[in-house]
N, C-alpha and C. Protein backbone atom coordinates (compact mmCIF):
# COMPACT_ATOMS: atom_id res chain seq x y z
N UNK A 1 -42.91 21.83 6.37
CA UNK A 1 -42.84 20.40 6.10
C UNK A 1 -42.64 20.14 4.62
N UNK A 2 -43.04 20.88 3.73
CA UNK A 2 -43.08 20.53 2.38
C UNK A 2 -42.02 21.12 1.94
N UNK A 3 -41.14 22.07 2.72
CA UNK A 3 -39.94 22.33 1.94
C UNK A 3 -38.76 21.42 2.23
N UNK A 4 -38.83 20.42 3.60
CA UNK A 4 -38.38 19.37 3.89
C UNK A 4 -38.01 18.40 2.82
N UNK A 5 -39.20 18.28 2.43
CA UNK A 5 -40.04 17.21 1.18
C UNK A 5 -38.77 17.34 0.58
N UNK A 6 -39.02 18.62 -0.10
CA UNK A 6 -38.36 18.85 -1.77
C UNK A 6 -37.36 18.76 -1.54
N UNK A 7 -36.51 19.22 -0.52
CA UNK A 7 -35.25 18.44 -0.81
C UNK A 7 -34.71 17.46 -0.14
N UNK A 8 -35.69 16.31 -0.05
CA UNK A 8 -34.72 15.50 0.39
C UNK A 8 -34.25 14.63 -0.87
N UNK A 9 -34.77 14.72 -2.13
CA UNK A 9 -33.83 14.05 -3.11
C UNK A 9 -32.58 14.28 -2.89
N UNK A 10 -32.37 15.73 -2.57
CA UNK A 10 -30.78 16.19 -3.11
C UNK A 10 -30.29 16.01 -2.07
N UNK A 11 -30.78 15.64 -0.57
CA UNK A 11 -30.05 15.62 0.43
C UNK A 11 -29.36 13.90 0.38
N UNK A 12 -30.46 13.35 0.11
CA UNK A 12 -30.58 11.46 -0.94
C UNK A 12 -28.72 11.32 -1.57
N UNK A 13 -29.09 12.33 -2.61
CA UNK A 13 -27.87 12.12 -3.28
C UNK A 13 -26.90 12.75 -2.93
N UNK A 14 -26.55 13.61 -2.00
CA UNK A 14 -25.34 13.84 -1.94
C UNK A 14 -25.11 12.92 -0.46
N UNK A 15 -25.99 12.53 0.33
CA UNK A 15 -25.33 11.38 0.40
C UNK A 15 -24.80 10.59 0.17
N UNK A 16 -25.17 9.61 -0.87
CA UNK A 16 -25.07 8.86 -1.16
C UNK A 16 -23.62 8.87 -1.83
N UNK A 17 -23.32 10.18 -2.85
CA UNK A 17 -22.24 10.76 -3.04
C UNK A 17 -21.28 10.67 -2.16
N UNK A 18 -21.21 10.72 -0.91
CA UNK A 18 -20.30 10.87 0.10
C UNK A 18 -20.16 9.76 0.54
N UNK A 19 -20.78 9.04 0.63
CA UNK A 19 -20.46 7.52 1.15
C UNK A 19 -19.44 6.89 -0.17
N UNK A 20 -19.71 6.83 -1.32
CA UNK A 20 -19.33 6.03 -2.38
C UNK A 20 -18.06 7.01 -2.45
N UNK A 21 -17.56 8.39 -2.15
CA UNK A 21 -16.76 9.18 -2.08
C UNK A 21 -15.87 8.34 -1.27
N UNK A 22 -16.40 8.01 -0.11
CA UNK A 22 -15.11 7.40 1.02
C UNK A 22 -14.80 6.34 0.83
N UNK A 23 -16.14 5.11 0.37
CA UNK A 23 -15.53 3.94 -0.11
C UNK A 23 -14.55 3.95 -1.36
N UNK A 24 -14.49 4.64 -2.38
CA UNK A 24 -13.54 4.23 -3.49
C UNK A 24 -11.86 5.23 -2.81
N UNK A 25 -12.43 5.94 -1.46
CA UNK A 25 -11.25 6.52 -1.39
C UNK A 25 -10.16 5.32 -0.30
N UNK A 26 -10.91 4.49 0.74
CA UNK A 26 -10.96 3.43 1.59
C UNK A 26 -10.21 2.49 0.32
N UNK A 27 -10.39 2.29 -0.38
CA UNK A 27 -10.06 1.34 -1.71
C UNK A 27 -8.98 1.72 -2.52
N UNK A 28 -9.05 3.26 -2.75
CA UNK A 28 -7.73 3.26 -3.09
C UNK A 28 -6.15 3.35 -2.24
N UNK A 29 -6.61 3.82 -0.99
CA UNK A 29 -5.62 3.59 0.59
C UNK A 29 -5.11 2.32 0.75
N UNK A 30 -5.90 1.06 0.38
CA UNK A 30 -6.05 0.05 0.14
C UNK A 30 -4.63 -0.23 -0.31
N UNK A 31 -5.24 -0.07 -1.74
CA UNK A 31 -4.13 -0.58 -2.92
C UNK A 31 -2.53 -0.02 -3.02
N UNK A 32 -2.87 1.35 -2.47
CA UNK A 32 -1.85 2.34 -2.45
C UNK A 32 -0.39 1.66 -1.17
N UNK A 33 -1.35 1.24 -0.10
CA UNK A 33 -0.72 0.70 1.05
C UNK A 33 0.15 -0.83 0.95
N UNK A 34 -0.95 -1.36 -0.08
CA UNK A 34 -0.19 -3.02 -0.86
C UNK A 34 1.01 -2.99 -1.17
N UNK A 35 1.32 -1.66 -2.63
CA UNK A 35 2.21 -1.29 -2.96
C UNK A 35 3.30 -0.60 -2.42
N UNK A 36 2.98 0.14 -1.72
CA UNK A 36 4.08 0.83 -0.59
C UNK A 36 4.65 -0.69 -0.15
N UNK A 37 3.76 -1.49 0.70
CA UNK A 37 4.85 -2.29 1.60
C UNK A 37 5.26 -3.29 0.73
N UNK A 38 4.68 -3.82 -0.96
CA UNK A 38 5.69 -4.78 -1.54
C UNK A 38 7.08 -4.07 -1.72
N UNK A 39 6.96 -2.49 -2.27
CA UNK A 39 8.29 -1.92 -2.54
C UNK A 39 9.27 -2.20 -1.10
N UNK A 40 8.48 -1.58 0.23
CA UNK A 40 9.35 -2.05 1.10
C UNK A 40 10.15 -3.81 1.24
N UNK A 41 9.01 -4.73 0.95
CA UNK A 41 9.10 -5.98 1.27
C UNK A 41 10.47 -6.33 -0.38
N UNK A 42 10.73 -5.76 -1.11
CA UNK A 42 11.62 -5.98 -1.88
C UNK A 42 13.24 -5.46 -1.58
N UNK A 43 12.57 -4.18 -1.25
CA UNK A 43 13.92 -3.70 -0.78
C UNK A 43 14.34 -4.37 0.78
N UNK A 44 14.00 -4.81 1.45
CA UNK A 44 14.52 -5.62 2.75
C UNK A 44 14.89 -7.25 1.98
N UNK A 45 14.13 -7.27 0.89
CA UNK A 45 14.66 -9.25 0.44
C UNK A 45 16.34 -8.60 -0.38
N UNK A 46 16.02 -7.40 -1.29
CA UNK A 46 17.33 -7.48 -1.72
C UNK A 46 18.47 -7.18 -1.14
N UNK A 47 18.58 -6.33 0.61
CA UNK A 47 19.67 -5.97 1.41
C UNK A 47 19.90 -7.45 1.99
N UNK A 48 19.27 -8.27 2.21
CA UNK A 48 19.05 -9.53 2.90
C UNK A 48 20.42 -10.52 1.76
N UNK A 49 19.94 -10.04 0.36
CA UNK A 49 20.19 -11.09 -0.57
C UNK A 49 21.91 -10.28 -0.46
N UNK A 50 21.66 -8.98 -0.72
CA UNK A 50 23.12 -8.63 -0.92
C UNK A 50 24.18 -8.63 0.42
N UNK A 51 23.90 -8.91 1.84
CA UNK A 51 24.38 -9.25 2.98
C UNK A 51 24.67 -10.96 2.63
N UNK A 52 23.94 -11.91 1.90
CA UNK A 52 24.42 -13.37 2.10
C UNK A 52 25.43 -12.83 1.16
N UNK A 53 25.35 -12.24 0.08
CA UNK A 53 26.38 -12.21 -0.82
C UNK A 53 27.94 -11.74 -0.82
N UNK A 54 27.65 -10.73 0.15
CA UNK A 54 28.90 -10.31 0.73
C UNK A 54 29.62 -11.33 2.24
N UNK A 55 28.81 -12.25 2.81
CA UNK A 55 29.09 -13.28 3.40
C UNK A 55 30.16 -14.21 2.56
N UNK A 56 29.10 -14.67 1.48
CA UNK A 56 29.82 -15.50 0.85
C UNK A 56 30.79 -15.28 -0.08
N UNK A 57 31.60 -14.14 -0.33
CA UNK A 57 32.74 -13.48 -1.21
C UNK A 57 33.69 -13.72 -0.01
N UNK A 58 33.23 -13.27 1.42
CA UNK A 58 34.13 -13.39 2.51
C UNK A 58 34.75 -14.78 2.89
N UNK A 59 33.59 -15.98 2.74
CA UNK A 59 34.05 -17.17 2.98
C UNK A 59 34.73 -17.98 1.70
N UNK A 60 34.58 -17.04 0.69
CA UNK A 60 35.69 -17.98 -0.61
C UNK A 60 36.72 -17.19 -0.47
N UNK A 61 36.80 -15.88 -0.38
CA UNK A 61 38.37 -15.52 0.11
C UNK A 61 38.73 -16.07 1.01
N UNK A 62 38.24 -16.51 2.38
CA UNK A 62 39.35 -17.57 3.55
C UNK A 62 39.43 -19.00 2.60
N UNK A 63 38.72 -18.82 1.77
CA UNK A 63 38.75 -20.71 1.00
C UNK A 63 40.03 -20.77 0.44
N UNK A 64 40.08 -19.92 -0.30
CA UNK A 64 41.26 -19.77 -1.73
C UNK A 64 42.56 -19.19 -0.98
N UNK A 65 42.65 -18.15 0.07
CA UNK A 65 44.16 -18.13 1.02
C UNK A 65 44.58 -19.27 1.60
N UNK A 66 43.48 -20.17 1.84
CA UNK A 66 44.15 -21.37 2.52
C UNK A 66 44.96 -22.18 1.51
């Protein structure tokens, strides 16, 4: 029983270690995941932007043959 005792400080802290281990790792998955999908969410606005653009080169060339 008393060797129980003595360590449960260290059993204490490396708990505690391991929890705060997964939360800052939960946190950085987080942030990591934000950034992944703005890069995605940019690159789909600029194929978007460069598809109207090539629309509209198409509809001033039928403008200007007429």
């Amino acid at each position: 029983m008393d060797n129980i005792k003595e360590f449960l400080p260290t059993i204490f802290a490396i708990l505690i270690f391991v929890i705060i281990w997964f939360v800052i790792r939960k946190i950085l998955s987080s942030i990591s995941d934000k950034i992944n999908n703005s890069e995605v969410y940019k690159e789909d606005t600029l194929r978007v932007l460069e598809e109207i653009r090539d629309e509209l080169k198409q509809l001033n060339k039928k403008d200007t043959s007429k």
